[in-house]
Every structure is written in structure tokens, then in C-alpha cells.
PDB file of N, CA and C in Angstrom:
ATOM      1  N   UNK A   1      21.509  39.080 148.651  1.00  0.00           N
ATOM      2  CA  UNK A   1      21.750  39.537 147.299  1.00  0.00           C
ATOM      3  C   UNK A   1      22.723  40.728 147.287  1.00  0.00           C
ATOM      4  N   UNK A   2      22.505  41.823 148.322  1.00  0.00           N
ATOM      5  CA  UNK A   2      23.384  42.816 148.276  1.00  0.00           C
ATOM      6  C   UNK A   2      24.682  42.489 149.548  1.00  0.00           C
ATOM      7  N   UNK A   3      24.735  41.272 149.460  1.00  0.00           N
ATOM      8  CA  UNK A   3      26.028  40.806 150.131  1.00  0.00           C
ATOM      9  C   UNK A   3      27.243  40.904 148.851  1.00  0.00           C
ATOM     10  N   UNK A   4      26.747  40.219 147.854  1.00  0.00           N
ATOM     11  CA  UNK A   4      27.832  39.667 146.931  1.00  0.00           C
ATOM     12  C   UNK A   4      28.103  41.002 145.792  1.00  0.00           C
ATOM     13  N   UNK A   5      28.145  42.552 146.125  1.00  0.00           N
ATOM     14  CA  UNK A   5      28.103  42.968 144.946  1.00  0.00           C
ATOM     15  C   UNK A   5      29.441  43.245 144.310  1.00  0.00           C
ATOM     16  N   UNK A   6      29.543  43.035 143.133  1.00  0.00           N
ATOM     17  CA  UNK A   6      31.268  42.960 142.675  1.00  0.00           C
ATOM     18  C   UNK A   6      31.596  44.335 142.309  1.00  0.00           C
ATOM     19  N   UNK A   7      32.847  44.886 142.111  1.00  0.00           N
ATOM     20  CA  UNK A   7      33.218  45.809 142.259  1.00  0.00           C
ATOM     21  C   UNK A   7      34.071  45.626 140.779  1.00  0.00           C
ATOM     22  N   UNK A   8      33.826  46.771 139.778  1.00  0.00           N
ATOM     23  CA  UNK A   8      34.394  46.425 138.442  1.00  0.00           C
ATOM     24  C   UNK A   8      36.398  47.040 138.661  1.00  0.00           C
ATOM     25  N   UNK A   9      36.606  47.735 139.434  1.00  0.00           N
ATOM     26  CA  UNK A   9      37.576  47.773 139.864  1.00  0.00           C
ATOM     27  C   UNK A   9      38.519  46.940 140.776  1.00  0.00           C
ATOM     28  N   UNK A  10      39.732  46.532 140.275  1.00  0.00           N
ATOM     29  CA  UNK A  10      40.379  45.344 141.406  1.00  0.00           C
ATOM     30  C   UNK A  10      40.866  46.646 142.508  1.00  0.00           C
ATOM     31  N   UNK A  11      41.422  45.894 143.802  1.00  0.00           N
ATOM     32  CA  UNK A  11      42.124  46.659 144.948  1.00  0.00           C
ATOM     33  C   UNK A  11      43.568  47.253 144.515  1.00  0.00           C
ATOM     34  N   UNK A  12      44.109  47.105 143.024  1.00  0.00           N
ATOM     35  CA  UNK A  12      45.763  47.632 142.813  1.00  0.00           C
ATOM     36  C   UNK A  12      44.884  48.918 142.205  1.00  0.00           C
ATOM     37  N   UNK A  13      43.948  49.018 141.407  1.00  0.00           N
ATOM     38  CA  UNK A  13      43.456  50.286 140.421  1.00  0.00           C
ATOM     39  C   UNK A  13      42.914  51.102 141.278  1.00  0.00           C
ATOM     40  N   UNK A  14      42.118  50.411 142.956  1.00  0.00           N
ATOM     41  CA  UNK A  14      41.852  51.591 143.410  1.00  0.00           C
ATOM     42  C   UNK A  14      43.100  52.308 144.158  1.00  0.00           C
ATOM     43  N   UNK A  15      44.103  51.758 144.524  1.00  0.00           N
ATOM     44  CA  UNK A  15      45.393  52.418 145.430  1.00  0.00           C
ATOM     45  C   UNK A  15      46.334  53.475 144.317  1.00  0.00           C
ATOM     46  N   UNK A  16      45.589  53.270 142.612  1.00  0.00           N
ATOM     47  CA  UNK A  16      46.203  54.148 142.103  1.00  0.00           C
ATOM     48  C   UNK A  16      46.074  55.819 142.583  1.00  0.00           C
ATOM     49  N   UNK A  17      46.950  56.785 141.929  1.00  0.00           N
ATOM     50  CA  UNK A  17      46.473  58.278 142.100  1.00  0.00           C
ATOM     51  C   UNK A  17      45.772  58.714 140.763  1.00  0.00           C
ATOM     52  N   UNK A  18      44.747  59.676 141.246  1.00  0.00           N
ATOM     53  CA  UNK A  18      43.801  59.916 140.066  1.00  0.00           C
ATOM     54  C   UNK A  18      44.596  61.431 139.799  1.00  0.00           C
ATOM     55  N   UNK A  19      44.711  61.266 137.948  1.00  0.00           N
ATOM     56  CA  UNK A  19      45.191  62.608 137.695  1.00  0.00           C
ATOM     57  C   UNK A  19      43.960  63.480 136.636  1.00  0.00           C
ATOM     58  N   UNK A  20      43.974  64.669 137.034  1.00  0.00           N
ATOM     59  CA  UNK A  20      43.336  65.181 135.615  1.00  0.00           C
ATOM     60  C   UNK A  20      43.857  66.177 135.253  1.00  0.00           C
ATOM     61  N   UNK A  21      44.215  66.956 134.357  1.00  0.00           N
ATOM     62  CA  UNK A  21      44.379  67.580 133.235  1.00  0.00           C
ATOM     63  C   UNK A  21      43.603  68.811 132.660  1.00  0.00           C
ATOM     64  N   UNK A  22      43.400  70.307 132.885  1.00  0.00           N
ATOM     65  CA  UNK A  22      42.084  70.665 132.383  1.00  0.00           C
ATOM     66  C   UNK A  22      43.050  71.901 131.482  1.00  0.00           C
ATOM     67  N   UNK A  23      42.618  72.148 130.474  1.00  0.00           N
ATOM     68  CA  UNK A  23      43.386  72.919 129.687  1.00  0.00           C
ATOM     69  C   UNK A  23      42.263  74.044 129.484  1.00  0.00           C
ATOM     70  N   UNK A  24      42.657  75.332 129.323  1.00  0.00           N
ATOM     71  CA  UNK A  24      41.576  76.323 129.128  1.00  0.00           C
ATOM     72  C   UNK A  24      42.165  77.373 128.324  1.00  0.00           C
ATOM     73  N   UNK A  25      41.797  77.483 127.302  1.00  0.00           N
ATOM     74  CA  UNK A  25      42.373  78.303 126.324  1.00  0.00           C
ATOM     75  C   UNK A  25      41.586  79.440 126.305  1.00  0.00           C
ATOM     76  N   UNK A  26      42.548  80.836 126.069  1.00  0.00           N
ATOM     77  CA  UNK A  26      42.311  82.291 126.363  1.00  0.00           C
ATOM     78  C   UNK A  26      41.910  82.717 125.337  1.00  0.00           C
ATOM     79  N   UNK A  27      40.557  83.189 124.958  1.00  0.00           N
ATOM     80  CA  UNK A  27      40.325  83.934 123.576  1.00  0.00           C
ATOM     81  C   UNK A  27      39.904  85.294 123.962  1.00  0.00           C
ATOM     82  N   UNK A  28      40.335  86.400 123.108  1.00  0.00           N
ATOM     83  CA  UNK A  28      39.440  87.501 123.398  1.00  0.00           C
ATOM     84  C   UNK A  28      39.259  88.122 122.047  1.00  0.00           C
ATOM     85  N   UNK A  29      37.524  87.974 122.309  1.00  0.00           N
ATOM     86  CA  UNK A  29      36.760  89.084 121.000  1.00  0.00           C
ATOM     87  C   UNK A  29      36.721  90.125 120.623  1.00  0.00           C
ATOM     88  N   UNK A  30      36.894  90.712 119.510  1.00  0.00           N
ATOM     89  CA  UNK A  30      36.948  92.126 119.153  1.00  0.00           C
ATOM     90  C   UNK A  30      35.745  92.818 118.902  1.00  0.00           C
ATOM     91  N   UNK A  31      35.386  93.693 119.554  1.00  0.00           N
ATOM     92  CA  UNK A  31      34.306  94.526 119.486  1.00  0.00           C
ATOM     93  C   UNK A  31      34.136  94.896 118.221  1.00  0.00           C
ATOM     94  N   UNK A  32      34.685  95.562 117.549  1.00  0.00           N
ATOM     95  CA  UNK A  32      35.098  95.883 116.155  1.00  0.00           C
ATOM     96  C   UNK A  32      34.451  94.883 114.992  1.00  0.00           C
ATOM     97  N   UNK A  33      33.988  94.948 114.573  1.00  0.00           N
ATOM     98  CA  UNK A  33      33.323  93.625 113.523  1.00  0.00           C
ATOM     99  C   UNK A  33      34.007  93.975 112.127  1.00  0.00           C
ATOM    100  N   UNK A  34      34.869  95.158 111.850  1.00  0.00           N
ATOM    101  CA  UNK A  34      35.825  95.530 110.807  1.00  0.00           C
ATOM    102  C   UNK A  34      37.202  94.900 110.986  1.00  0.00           C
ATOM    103  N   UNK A  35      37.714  94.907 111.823  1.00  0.00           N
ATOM    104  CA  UNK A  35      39.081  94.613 111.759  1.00  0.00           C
ATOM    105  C   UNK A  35      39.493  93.243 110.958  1.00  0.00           C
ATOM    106  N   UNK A  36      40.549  93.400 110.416  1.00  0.00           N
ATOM    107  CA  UNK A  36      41.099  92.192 109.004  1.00  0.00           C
ATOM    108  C   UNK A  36      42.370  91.904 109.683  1.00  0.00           C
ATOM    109  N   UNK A  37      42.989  90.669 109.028  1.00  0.00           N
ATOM    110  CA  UNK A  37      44.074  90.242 109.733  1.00  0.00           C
ATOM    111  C   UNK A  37      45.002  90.947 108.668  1.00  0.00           C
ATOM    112  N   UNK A  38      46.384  91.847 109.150  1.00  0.00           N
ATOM    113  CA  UNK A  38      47.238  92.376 108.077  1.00  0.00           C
ATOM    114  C   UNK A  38      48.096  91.617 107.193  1.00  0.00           C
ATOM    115  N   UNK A  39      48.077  90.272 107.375  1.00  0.00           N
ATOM    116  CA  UNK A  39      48.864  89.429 106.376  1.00  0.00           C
ATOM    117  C   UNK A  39      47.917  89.342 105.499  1.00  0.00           C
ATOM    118  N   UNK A  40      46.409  88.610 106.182  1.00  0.00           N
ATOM    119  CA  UNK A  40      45.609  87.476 104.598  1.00  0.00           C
ATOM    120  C   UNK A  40      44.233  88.555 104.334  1.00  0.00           C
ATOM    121  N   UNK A  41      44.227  89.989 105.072  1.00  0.00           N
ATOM    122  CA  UNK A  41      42.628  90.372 104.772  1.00  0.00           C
ATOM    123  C   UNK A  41      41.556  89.987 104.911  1.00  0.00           C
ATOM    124  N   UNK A  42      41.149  89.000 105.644  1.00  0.00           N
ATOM    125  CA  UNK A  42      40.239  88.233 106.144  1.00  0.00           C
ATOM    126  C   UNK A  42      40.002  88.944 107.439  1.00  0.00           C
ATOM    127  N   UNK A  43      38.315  88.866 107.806  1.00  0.00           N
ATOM    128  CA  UNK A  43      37.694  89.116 109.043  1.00  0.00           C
ATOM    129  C   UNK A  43      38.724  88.490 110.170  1.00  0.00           C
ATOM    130  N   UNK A  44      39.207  89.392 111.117  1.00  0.00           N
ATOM    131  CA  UNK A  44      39.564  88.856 112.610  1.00  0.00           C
ATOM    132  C   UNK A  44      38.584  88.818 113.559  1.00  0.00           C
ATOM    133  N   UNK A  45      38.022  87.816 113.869  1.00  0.00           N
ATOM    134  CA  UNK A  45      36.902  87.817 115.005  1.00  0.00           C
ATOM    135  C   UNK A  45      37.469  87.769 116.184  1.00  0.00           C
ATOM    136  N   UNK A  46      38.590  87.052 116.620  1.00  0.00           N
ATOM    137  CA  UNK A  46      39.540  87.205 118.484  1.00  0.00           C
ATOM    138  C   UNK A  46      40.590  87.298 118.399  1.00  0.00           C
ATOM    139  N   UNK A  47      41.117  87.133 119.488  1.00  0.00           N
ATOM    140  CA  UNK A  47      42.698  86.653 119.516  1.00  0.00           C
ATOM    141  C   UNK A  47      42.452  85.950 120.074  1.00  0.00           C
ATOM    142  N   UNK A  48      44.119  84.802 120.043  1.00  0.00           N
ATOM    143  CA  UNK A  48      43.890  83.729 120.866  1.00  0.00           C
ATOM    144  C   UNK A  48      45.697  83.692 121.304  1.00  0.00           C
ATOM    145  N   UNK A  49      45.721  83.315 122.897  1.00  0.00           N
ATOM    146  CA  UNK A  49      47.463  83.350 123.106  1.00  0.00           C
ATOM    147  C   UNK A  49      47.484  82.031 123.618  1.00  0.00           C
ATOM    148  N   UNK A  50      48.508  81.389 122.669  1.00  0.00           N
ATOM    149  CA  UNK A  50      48.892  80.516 123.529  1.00  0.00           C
ATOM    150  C   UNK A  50      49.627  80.161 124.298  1.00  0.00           C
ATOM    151  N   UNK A  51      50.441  81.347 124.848  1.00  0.00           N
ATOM    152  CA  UNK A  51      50.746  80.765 125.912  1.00  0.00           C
ATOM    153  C   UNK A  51      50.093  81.048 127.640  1.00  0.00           C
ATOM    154  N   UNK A  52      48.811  81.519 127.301  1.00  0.00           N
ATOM    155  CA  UNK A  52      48.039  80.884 128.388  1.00  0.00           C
ATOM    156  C   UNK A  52      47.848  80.032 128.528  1.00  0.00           C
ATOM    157  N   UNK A  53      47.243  79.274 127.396  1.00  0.00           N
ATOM    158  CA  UNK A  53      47.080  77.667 127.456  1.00  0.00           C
ATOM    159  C   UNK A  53      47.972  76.805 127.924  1.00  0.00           C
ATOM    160  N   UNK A  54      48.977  76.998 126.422  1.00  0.00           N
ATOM    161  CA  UNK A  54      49.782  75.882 126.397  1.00  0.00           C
ATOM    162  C   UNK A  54      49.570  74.970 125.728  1.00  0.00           C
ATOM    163  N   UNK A  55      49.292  75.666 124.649  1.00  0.00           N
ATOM    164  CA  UNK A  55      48.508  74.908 123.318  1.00  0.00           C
ATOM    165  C   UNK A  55      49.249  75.090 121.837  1.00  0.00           C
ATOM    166  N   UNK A  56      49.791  75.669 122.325  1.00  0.00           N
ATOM    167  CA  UNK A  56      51.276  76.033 121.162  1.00  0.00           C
ATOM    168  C   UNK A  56      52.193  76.856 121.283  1.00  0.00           C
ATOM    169  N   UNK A  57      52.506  77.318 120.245  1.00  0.00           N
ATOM    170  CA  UNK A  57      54.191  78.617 119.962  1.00  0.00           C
ATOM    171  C   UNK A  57      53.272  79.628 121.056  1.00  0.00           C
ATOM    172  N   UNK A  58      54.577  80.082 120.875  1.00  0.00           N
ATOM    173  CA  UNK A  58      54.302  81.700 122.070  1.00  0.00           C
ATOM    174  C   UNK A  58      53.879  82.857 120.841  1.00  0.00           C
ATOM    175  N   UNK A  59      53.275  83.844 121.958  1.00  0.00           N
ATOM    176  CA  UNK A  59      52.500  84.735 120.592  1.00  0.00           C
ATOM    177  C   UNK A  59      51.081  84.558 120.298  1.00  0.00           C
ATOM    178  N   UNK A  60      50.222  85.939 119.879  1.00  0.00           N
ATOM    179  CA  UNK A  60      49.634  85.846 119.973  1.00  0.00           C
ATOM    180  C   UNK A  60      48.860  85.250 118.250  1.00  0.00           C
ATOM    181  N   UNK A  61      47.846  84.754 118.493  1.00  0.00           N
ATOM    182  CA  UNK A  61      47.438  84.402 116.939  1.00  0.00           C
ATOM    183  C   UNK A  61      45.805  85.008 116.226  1.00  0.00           C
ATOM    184  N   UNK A  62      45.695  85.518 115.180  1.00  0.00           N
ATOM    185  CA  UNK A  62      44.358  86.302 115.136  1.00  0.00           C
ATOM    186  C   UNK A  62      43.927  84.845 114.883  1.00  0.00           C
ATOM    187  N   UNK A  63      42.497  84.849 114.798  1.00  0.00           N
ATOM    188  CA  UNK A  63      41.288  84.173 114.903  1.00  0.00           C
ATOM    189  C   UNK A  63      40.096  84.685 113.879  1.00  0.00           C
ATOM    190  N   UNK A  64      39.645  83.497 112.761  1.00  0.00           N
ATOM    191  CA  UNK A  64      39.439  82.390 112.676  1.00  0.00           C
ATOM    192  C   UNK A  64      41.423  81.868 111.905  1.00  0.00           C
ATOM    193  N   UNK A  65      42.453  82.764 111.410  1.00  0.00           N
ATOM    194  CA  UNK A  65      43.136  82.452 110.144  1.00  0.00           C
ATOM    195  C   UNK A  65      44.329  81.784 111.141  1.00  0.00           C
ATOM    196  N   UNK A  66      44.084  82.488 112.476  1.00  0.00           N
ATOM    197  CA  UNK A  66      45.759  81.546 112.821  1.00  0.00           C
ATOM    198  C   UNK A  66      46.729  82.379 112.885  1.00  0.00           C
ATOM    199  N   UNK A  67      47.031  83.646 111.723  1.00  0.00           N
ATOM    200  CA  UNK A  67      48.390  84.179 111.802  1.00  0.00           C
ATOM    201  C   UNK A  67      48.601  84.770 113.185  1.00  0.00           C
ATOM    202  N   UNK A  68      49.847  85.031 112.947  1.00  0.00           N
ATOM    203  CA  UNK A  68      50.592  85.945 114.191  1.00  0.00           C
ATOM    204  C   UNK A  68      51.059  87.479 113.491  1.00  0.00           C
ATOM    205  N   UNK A  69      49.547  88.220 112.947  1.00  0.00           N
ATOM    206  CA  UNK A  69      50.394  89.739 112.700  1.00  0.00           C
ATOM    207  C   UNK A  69      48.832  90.206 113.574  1.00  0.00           C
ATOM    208  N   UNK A  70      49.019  91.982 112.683  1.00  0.00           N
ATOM    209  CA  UNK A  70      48.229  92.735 113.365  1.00  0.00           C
ATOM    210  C   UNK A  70      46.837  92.618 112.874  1.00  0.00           C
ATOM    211  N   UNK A  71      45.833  93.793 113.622  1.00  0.00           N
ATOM    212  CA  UNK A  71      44.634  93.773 112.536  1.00  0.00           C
ATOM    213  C   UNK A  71      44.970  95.233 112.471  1.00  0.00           C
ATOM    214  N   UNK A  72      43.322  95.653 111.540  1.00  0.00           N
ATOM    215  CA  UNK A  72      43.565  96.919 111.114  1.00  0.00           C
ATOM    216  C   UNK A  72      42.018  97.074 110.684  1.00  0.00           C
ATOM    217  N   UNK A  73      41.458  98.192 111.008  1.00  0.00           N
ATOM    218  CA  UNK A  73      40.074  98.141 110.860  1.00  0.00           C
ATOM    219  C   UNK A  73      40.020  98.795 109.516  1.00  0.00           C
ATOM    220  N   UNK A  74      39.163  98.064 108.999  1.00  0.00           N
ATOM    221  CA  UNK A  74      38.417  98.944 107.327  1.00  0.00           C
ATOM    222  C   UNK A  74      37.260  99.815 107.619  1.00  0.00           C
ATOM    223  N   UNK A  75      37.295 100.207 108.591  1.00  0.00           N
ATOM    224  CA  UNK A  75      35.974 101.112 108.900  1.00  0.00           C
ATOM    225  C   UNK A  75      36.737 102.266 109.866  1.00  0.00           C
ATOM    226  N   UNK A  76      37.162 103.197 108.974  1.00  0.00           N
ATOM    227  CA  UNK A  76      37.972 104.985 110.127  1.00  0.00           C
ATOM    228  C   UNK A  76      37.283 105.165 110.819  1.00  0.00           C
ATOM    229  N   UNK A  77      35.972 105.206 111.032  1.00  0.00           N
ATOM    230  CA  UNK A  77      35.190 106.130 111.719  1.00  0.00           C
ATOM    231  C   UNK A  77      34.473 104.916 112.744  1.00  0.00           C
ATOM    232  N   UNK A  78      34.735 103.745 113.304  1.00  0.00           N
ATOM    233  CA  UNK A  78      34.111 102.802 114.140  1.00  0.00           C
ATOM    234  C   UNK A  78      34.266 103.039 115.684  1.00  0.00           C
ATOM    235  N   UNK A  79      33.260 103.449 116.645  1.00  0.00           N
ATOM    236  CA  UNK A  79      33.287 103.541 117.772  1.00  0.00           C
ATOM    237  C   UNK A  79      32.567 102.208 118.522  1.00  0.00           C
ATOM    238  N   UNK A  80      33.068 102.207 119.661  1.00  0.00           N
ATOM    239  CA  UNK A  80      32.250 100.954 120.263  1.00  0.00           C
ATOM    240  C   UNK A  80      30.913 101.201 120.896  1.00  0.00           C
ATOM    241  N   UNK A  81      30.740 103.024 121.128  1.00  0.00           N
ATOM    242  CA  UNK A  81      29.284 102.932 121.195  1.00  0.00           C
ATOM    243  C   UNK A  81      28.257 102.993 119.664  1.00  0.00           C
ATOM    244  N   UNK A  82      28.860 103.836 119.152  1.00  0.00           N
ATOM    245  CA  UNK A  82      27.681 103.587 118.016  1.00  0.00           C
ATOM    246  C   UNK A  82      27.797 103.101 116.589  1.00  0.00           C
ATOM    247  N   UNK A  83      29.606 102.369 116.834  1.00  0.00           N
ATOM    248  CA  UNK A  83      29.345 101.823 115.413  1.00  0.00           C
ATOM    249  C   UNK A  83      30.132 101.887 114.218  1.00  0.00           C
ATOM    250  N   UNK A  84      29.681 101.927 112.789  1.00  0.00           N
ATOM    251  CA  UNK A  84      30.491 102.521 112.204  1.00  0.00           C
ATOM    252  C   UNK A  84      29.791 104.162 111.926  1.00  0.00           C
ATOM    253  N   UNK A  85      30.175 104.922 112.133  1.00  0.00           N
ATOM    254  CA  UNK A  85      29.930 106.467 111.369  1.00  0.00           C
ATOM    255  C   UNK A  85      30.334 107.380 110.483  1.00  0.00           C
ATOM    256  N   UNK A  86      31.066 106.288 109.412  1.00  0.00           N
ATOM    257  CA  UNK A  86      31.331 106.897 108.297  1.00  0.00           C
ATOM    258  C   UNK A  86      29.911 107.863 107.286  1.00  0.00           C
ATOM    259  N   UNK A  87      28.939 107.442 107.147  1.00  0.00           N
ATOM    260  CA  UNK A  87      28.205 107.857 106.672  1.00  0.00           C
ATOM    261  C   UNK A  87      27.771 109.492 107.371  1.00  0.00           C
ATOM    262  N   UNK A  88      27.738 109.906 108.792  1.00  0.00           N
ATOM    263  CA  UNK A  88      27.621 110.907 109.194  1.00  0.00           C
ATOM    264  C   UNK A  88      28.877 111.715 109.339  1.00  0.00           C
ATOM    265  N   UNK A  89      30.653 111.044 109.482  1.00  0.00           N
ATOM    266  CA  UNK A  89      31.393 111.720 109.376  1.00  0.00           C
ATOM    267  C   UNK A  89      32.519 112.229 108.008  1.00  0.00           C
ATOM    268  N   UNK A  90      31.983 111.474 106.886  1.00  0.00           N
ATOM    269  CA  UNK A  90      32.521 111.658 106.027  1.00  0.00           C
ATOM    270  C   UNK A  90      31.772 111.679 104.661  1.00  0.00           C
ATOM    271  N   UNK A  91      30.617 111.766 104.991  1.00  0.00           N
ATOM    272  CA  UNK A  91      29.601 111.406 104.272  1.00  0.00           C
ATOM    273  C   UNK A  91      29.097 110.546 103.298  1.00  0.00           C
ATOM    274  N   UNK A  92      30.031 109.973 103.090  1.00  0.00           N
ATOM    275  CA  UNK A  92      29.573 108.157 102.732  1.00  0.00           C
ATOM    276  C   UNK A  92      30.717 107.110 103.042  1.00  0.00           C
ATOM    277  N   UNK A  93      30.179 106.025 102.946  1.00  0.00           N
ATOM    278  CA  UNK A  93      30.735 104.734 103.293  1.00  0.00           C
ATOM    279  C   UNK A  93      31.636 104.202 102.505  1.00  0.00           C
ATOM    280  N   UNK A  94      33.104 104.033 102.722  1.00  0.00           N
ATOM    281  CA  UNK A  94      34.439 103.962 101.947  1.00  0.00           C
ATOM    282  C   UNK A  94      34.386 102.262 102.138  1.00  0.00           C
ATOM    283  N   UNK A  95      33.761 101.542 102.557  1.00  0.00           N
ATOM    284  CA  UNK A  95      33.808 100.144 103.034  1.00  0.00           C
ATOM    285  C   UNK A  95      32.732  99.263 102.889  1.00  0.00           C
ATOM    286  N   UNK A  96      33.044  98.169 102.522  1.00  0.00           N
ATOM    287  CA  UNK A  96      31.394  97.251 102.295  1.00  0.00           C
ATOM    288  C   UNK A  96      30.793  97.000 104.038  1.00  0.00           C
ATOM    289  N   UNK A  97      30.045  96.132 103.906  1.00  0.00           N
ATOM    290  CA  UNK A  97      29.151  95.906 104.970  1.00  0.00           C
ATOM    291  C   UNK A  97      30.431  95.047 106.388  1.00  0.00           C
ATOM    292  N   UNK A  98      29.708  95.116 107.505  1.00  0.00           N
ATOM    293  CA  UNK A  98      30.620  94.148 108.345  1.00  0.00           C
ATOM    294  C   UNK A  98      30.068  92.692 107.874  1.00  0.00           C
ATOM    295  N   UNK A  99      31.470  91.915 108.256  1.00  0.00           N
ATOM    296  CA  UNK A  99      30.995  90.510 107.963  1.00  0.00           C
ATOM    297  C   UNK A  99      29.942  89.882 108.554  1.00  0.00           C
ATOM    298  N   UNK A 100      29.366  88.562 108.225  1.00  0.00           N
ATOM    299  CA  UNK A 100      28.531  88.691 109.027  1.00  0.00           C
ATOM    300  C   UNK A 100      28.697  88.131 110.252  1.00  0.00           C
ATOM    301  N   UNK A 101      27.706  88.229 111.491  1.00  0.00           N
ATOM    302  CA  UNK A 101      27.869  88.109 112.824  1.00  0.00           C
ATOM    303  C   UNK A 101      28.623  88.879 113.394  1.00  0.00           C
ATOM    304  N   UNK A 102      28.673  90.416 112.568  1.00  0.00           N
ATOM    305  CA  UNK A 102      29.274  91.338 113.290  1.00  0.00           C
ATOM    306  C   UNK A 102      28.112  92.435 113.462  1.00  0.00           C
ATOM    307  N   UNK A 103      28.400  93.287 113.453  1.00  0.00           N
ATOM    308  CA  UNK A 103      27.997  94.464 113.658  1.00  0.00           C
ATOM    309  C   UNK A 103      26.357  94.393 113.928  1.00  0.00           C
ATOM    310  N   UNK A 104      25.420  94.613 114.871  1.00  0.00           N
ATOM    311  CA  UNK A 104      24.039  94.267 114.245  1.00  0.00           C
ATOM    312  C   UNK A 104      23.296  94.988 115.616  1.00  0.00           C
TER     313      UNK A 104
END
């Protein structure tokens, strides 16, 4: 029975060369849970470049909107250890809340 077992591959497909392909695209997150993209004002959550990848134009692009400008934080007083501290350095808060899945 295990004389006859067929092989779903013929002998030309196995003498082919096997190629693969692995693409890995570069994102990096912003600590910052304030920063807006300076064209559309929208939350910037990363950057993304493609030309690490090789996944498009050269340049870098903010993340979730796509453009290619800067950010700019709506929060003056944001450190990466404790936060925003407008409320202790200026004594109140010039800015609404971080978006969400930021700051927490």
C-alpha cells in the first residue's frame, strides 16, 4: 500500500526554484498621545517610511491620515514621564482630553 504513494507534484515543479518575498514595513509610535498631523488636525498615532519597506513614495507619512507633513502637540506641557502637566504648570488645561488609546 505504501509502495504506490503519488506525489501531487510532477518531477518539472519539483526542479523548479522556490522564491519568497517577505516585506516588513517600519512603523514607529509616538509616545505623545497629543500630537495632530499639521495639514488635517487629526490624532497622529506613528509614522510610517516607506522607504524601508518599499511600499511606496519616499518620505515619511503620519499615521492613521497618510500625509507627509509634521505633527505638533496640543498639549505644551507633555513629558514622557508624567504626562500631560498643564494643570500643575499653568494651572489649567488649554486642551481637551487625549484621544482615545492614548494617554492612560
Amino acid at each position: 500500500m505504501n509502495d504506490k504513494v503519488q506525489s501531487a507534484a510532477t518531477e518539472d515543479e519539483l526542479d523548479m526554484p522556490i522564491r519568497t518575498y517577505v516585506q516588513t514595513h517600519v512603523f514607529v509610535t509616538f509616545a505623545n498621545p497629543y500630537l495632530t498631523c499639521d495639514k488635517c488636525e487629526q490624532p497622529a498615532r506613528s509614522w510610517h517610511d516607506p522607504d524601508q519597506c518599499g511600499c511606496g513614495e519616499s518620505g515619511f507619512q503620519n499615521q492613521p491620515c497618510e500625509r507627509r507633513a509634521g505633527v505638533t502637540s496640543t498639549c505644551p506641557s507633555w513629558g514622557p514621564v508624567d504626562g500631560c502637566q498643564c494643570l500643575q504648570h499653568l494651572g489649567r488645561v488649554l486642551h481637551g482630553p487625549a484621544p482615545a488609546g492614548g494617554e492612560g
